[in-house]
Every structure is written in structure tokens, then in C-alpha cells.
C-alpha atoms as a PDB file:
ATOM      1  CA  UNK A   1     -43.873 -11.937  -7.616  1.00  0.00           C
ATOM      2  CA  UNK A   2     -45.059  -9.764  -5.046  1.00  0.00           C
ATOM      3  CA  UNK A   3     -48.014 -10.730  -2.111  1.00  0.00           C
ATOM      4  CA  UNK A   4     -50.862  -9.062  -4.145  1.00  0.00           C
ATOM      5  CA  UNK A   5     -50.110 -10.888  -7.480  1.00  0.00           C
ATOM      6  CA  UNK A   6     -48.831 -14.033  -5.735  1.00  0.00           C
ATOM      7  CA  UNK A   7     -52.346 -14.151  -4.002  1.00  0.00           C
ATOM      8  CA  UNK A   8     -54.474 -13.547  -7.304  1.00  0.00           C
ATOM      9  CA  UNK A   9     -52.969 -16.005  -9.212  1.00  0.00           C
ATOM     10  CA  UNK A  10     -53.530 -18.594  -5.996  1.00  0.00           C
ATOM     11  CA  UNK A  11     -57.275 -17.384  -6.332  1.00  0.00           C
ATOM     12  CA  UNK A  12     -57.661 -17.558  -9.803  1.00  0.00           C
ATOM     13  CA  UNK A  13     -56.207 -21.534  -9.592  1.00  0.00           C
ATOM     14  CA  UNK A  14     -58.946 -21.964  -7.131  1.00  0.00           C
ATOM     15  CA  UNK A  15     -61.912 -19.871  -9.085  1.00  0.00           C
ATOM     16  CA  UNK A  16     -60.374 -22.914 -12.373  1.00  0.00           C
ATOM     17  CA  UNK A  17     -60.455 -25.682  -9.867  1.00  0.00           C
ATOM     18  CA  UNK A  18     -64.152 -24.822  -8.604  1.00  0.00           C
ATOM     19  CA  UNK A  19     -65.170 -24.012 -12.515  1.00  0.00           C
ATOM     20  CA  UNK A  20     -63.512 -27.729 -13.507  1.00  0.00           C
ATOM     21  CA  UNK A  21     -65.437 -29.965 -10.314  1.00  0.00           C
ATOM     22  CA  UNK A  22     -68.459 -27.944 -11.560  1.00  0.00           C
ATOM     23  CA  UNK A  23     -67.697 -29.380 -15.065  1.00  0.00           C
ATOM     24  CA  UNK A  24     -67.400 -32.224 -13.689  1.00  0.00           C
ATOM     25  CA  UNK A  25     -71.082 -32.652 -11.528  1.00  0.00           C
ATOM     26  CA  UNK A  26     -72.853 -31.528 -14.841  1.00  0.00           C
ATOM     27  CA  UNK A  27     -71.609 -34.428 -16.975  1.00  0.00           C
ATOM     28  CA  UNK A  28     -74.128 -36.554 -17.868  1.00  0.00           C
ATOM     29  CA  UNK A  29     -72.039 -39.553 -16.561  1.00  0.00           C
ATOM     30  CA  UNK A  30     -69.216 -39.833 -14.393  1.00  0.00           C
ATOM     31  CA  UNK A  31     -66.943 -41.374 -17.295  1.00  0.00           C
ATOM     32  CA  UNK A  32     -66.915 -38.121 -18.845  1.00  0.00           C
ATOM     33  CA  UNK A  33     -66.687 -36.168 -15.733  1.00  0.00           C
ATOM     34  CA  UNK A  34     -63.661 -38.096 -15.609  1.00  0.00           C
ATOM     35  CA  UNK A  35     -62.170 -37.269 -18.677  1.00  0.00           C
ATOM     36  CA  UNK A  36     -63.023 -33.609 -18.263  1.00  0.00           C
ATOM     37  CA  UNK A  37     -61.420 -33.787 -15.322  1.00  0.00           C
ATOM     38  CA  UNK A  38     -58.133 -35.527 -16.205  1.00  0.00           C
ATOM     39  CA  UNK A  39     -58.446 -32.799 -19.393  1.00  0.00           C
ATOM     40  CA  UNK A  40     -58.408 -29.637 -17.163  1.00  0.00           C
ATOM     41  CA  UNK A  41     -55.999 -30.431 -14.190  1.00  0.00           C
ATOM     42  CA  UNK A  42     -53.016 -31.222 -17.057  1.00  0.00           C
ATOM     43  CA  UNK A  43     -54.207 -27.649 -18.717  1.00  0.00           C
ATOM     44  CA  UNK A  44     -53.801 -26.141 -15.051  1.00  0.00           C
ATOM     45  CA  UNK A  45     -50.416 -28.381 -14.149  1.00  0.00           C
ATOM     46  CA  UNK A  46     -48.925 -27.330 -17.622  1.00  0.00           C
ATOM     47  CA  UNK A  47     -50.031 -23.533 -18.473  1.00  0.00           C
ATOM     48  CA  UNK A  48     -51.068 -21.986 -14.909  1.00  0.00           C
ATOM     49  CA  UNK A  49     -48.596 -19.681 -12.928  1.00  0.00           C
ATOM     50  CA  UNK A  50     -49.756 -21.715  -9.572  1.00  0.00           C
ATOM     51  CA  UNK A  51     -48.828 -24.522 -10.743  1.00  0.00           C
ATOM     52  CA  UNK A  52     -47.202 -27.132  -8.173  1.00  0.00           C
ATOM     53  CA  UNK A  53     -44.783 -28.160 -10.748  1.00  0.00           C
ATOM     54  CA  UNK A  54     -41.446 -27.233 -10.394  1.00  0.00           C
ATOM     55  CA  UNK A  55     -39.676 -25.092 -13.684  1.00  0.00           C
ATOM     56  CA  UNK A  56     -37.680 -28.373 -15.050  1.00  0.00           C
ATOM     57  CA  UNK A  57     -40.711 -30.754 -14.664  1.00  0.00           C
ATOM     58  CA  UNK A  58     -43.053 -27.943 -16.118  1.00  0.00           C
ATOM     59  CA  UNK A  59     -40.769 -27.915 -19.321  1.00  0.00           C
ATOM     60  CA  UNK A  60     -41.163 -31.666 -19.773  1.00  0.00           C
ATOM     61  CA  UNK A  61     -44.721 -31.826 -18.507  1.00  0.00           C
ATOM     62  CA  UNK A  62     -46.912 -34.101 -21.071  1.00  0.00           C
ATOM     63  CA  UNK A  63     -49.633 -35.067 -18.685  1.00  0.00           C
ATOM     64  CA  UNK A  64     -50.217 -36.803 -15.016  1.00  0.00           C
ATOM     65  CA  UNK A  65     -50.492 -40.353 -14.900  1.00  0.00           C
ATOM     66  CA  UNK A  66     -53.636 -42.084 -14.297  1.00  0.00           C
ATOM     67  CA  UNK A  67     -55.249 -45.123 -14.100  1.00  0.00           C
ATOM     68  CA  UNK A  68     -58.121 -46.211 -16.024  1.00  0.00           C
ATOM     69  CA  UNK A  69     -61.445 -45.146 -14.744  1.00  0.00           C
ATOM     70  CA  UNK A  70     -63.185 -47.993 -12.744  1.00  0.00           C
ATOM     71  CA  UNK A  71     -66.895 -47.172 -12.185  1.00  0.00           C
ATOM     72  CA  UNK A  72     -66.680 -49.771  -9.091  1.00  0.00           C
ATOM     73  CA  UNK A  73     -64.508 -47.101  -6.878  1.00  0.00           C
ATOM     74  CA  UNK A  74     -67.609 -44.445  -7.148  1.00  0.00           C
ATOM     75  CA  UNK A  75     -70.099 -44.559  -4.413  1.00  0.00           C
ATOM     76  CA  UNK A  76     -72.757 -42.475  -2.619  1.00  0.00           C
ATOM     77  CA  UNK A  77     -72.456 -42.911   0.433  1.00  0.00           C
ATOM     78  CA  UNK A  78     -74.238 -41.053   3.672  1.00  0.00           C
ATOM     79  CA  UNK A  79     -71.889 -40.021   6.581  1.00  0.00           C
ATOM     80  CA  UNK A  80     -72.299 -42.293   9.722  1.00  0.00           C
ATOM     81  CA  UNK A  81     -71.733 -41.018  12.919  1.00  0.00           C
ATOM     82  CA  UNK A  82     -68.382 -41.280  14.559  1.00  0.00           C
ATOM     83  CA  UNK A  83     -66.544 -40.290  17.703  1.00  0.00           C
ATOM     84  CA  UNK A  84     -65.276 -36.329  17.176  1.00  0.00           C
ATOM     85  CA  UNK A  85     -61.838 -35.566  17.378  1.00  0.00           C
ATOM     86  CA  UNK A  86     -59.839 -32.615  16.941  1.00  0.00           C
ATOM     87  CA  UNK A  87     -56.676 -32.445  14.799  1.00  0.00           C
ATOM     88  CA  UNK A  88     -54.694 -29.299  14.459  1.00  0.00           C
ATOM     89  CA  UNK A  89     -52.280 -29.469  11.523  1.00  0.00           C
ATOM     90  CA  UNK A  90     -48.957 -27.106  11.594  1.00  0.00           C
ATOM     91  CA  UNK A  91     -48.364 -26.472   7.383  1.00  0.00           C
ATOM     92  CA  UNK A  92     -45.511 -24.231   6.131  1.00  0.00           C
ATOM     93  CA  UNK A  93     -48.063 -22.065   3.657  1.00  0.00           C
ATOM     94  CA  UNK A  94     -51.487 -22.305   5.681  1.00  0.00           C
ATOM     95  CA  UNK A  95     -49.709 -22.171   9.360  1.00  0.00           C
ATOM     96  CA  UNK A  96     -52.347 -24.531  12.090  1.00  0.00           C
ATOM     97  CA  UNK A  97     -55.263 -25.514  10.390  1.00  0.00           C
ATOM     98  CA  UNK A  98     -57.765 -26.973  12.348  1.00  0.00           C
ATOM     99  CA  UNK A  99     -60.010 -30.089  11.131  1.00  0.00           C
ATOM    100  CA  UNK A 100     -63.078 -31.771  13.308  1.00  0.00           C
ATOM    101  CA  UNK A 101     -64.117 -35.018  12.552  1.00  0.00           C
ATOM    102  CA  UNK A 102     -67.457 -35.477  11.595  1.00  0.00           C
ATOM    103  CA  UNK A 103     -68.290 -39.169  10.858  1.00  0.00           C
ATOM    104  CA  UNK A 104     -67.352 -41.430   8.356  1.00  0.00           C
ATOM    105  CA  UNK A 105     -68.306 -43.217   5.081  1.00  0.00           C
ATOM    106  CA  UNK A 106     -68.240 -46.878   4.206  1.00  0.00           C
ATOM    107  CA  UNK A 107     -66.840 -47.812   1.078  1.00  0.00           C
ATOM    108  CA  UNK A 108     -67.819 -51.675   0.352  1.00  0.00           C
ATOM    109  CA  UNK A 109     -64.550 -53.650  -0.350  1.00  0.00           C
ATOM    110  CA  UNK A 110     -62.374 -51.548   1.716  1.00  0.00           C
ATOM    111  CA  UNK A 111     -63.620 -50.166   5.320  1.00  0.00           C
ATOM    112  CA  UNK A 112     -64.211 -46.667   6.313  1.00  0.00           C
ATOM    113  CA  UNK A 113     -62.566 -43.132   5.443  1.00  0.00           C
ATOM    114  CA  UNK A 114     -63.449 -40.476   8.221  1.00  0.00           C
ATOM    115  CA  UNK A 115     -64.484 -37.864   7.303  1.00  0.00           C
ATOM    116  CA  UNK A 116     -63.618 -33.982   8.647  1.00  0.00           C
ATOM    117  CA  UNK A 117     -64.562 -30.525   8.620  1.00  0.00           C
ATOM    118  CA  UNK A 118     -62.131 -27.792   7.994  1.00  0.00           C
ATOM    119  CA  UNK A 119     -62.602 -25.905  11.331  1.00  0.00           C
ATOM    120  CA  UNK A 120     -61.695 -21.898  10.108  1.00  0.00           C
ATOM    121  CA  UNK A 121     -63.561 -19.806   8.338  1.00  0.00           C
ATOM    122  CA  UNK A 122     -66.307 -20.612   5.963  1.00  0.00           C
ATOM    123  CA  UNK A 123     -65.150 -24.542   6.533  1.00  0.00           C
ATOM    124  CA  UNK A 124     -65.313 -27.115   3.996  1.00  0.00           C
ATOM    125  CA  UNK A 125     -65.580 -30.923   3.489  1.00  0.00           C
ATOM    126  CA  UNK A 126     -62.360 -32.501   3.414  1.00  0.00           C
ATOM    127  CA  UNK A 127     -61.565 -36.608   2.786  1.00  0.00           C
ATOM    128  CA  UNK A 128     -57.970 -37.799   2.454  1.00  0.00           C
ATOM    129  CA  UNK A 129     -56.841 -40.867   1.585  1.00  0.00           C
ATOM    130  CA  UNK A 130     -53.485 -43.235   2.470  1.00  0.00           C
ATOM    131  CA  UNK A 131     -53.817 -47.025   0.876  1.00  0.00           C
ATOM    132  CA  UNK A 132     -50.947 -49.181   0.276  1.00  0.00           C
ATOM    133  CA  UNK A 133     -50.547 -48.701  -3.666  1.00  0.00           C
ATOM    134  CA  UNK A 134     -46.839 -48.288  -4.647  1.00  0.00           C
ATOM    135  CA  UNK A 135     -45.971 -44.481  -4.620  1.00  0.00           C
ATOM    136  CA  UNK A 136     -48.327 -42.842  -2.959  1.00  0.00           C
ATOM    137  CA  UNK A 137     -46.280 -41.658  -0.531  1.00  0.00           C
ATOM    138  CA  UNK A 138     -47.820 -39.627   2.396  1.00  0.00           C
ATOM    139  CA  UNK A 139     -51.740 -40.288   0.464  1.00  0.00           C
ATOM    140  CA  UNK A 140     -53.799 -38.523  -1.391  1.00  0.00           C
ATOM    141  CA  UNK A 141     -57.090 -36.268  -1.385  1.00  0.00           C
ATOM    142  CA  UNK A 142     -60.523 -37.252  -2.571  1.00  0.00           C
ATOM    143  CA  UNK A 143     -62.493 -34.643  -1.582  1.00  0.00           C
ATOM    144  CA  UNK A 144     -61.481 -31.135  -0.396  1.00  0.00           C
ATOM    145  CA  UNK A 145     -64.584 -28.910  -0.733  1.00  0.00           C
ATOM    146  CA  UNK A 146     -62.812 -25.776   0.162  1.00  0.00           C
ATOM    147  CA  UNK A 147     -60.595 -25.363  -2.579  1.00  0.00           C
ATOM    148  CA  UNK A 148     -62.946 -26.528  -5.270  1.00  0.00           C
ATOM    149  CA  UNK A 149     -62.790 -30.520  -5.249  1.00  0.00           C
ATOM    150  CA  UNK A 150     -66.295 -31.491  -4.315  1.00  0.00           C
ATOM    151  CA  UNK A 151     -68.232 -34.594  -6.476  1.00  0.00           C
ATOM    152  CA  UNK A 152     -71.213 -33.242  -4.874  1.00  0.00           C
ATOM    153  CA  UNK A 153     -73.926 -35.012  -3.476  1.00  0.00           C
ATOM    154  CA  UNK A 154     -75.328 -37.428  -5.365  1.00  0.00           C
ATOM    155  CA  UNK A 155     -78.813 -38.602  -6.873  1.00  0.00           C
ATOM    156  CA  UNK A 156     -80.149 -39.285  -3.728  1.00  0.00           C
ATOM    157  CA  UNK A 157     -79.285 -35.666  -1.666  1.00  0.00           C
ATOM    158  CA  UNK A 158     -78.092 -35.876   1.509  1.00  0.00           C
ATOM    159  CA  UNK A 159     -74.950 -38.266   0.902  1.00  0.00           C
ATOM    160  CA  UNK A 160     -71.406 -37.545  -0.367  1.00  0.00           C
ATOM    161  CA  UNK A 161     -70.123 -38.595  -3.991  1.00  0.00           C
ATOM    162  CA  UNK A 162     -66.976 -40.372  -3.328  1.00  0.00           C
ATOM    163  CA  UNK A 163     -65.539 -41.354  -6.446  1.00  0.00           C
ATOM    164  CA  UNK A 164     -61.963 -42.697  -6.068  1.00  0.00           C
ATOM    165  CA  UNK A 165     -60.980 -42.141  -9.727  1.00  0.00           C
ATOM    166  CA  UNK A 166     -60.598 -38.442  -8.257  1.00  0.00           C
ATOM    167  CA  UNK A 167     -58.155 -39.147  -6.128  1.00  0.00           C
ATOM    168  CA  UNK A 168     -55.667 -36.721  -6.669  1.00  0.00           C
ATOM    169  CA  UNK A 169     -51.818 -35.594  -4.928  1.00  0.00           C
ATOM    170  CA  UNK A 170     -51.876 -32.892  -3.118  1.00  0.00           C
ATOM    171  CA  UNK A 171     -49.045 -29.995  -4.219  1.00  0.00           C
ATOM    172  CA  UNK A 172     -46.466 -31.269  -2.050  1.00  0.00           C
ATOM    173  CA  UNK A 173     -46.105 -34.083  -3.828  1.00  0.00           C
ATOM    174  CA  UNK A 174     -44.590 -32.238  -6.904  1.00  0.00           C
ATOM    175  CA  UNK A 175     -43.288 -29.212  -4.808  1.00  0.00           C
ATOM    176  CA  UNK A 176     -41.286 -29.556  -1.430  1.00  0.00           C
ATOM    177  CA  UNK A 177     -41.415 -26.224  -0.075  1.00  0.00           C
ATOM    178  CA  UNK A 178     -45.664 -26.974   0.142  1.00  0.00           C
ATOM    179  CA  UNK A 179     -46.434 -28.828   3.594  1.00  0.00           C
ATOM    180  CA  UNK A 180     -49.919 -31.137   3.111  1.00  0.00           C
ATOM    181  CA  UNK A 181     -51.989 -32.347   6.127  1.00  0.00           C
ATOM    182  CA  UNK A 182     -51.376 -35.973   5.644  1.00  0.00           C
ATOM    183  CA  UNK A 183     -54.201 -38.707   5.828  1.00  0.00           C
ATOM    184  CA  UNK A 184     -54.404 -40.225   9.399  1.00  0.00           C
ATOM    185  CA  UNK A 185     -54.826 -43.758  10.634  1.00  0.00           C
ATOM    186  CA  UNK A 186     -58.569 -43.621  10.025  1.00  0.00           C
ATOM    187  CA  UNK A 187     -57.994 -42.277   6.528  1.00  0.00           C
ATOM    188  CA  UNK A 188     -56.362 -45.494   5.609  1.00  0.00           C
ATOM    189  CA  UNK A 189     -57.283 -48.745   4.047  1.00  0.00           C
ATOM    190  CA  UNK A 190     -55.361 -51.465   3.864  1.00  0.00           C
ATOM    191  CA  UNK A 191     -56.313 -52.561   0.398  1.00  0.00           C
ATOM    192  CA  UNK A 192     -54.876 -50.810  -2.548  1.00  0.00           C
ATOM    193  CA  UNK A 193     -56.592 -48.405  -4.470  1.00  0.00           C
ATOM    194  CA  UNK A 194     -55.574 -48.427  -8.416  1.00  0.00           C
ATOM    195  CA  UNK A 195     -57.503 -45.471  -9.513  1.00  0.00           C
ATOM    196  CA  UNK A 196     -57.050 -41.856  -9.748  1.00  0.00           C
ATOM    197  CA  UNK A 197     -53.546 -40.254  -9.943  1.00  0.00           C
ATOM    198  CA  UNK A 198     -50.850 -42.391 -10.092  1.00  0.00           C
ATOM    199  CA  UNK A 199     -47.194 -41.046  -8.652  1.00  0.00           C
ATOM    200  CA  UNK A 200     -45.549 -38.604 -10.196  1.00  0.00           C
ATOM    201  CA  UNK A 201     -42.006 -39.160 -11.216  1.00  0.00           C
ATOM    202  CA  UNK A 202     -40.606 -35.226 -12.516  1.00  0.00           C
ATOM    203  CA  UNK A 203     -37.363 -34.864 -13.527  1.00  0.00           C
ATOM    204  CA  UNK A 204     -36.745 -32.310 -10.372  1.00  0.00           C
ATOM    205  CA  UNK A 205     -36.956 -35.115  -7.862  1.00  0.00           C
END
């Protein structure tokens, strides 16, 4: 494909992933955000033209793996303060992508996830994940508000939604030639985390 069509289907994925999370914060109860959820990401992974998936997994594709929903993993949570730091992140489609840290949330049951603003233009919310569930690989991403994934903010206003049943691989873990910014030592817990999207074993690996 060339650049101009390459980049519209990329923003069309993104215009369906900021359409689904929307979906998702109008559901009368997180349950069925959930399942609308789980509902449009295998419509994306199986029928989109950005799709991560590689051409022999797409032509098995039957759905990504999940486990149940647990309504104990979603919190509202405020952001605490925490010391800033600056990480600059080299990736082979974005090139050095700069993230500040802006505090952190508690999560009861298993510590604190920092939490970090995407430092380029128009920014965006963005909360990885690394636990030791078998996998998982380099982690995972909860929230990343710039490209559409954003719970919002919760009855109370002024917190983030951090539901862990949302936790989700990012596209290098079905694609190669993608390079992720990986969760770092303060985005990980040390208790597993059996929710969300489970590991995805395609027939191109």
C-alpha cells in the first residue's frame, strides 16, 4: 500500500478503537462494557486492514483469548504524586517517543502502577502493565488514552478508571516488525494478574 492509504487505514483503526472505549464508558455496567469490548477488538483483529495479525494467523483467527471478567480488578483510583522522571523510548514505527511520569495509582492487593504522560503532541494518558502471569511476555497496556483506550474517569471525576479486565497486548505481540515501549520496573507487580487478554499463540509464531 502506499504512505497515504497506509496512513488512513492506521487512522481509521484508531477513529474504531476511540468509537469502541466510547462504547464501552456508556454501558450501563462494566460487565457489558466488557463484552462490548471483547466483541469489537475480535471484529477489528479479524476484518480490519490494520490489523496486527499476521496473514496465516488472520486466516485461522476465531477470537483472542480472555479470561473471565472479575469485577474485583476494576478500581477508581486518584493519581498520587510521585517523583517525575523522563523516559525516552526508541520504537521502529513511532521513532523516540517521549513519556513523563506523572504519579501513580494504588491498586489494593497488588502495589502501585505509575502512571505517565505521552510527552509529544496533543499527549495522552498512558498505563502499562508487566505482572508475572505465564505469557505475558514484555506486559501489557491498560490504558493508552492517545490511541483510543481510555475507561474514563469514573463516578467520582477527577480519578482514573483502571479496570484490569482491559488489559490488552500491544501489536507487537502478534506482529514482530512493531516495536512497543515496554512496562518499566514501576509498571510491575509482583502478583499475577488473571484478567484481560490472555497470550496469544498464532500459528505464525
Amino acid at each position: 500500500m502506499g504512505t497515504a492509504t497506509t496512513a488512513l487505514t492506521v487512522l481509521d483503526w484508531r477513529r474504531r478503537v476511540t468509537a469502541l472505549y466510547a462504547r464501552v464508558r456508556a454501558a450501563p455496567e462494566p460487565r457489558l462494557g466488557h463484552r462490548v469490548w471483547v466483541e469489537g477488538r475480535d471484529e477489528l483483529f479479524a476484518t480490519h486492514p490494520a490489523s496486527p495479525l499476521l496473514p496465516a494467523d488472520r486466516a485461522t483467527f476465531t477470537g483472542l483469548a480472555l479470561a473471565p471478567y472479575d469485577p474485583g480488578l476494576r478500581f477508581e483510583v486518584e493519581v498520587v504524586p510521585a517523583e517525575p522522571e523522563r523516559r525516552d523510548v526508541v520504537t521502529g514505527t513511532d521513532g523516540t517517543v517521549g513519556f513523563d511520569r506523572i504519579g501513580r495509582v494504588e491498586l489494593p492487593g497488588l502495589g502501585h502502577l505509575d502512571v505517565w504522560w505521552l510527552a509529544q503532541y496533543g499527549g495522552g494518558i498512558f498505563l502499562p502493565l508487566k505482572d508475572p502471569g505465564p505469557g505475558y511476555g514484555g506486559g501489557r497496556y491498560v490504558l493508552d488514552t492517545v490511541k483510543g483506550a481510555d475507561l474514563g474517569a469514573g463516578e467520582a471525576g477527577g480519578a482514573l478508571v483502571v479496570d484490569l479486565n482491559f488489559a490488552y497486548a500491544p501489536s507487537c505481540a502478534y506482529d514482530p516488525e512493531w516495536a512497543c515501549p515496554l512496562p518499566p520496573v514501576g509498571n510491575t507487580v509482583t502478583t499475577a494478574v488473571e484478567a484481560g487478554e490472555l497470550a496469544f499463540v498464532g500459528v505464525a509464531t
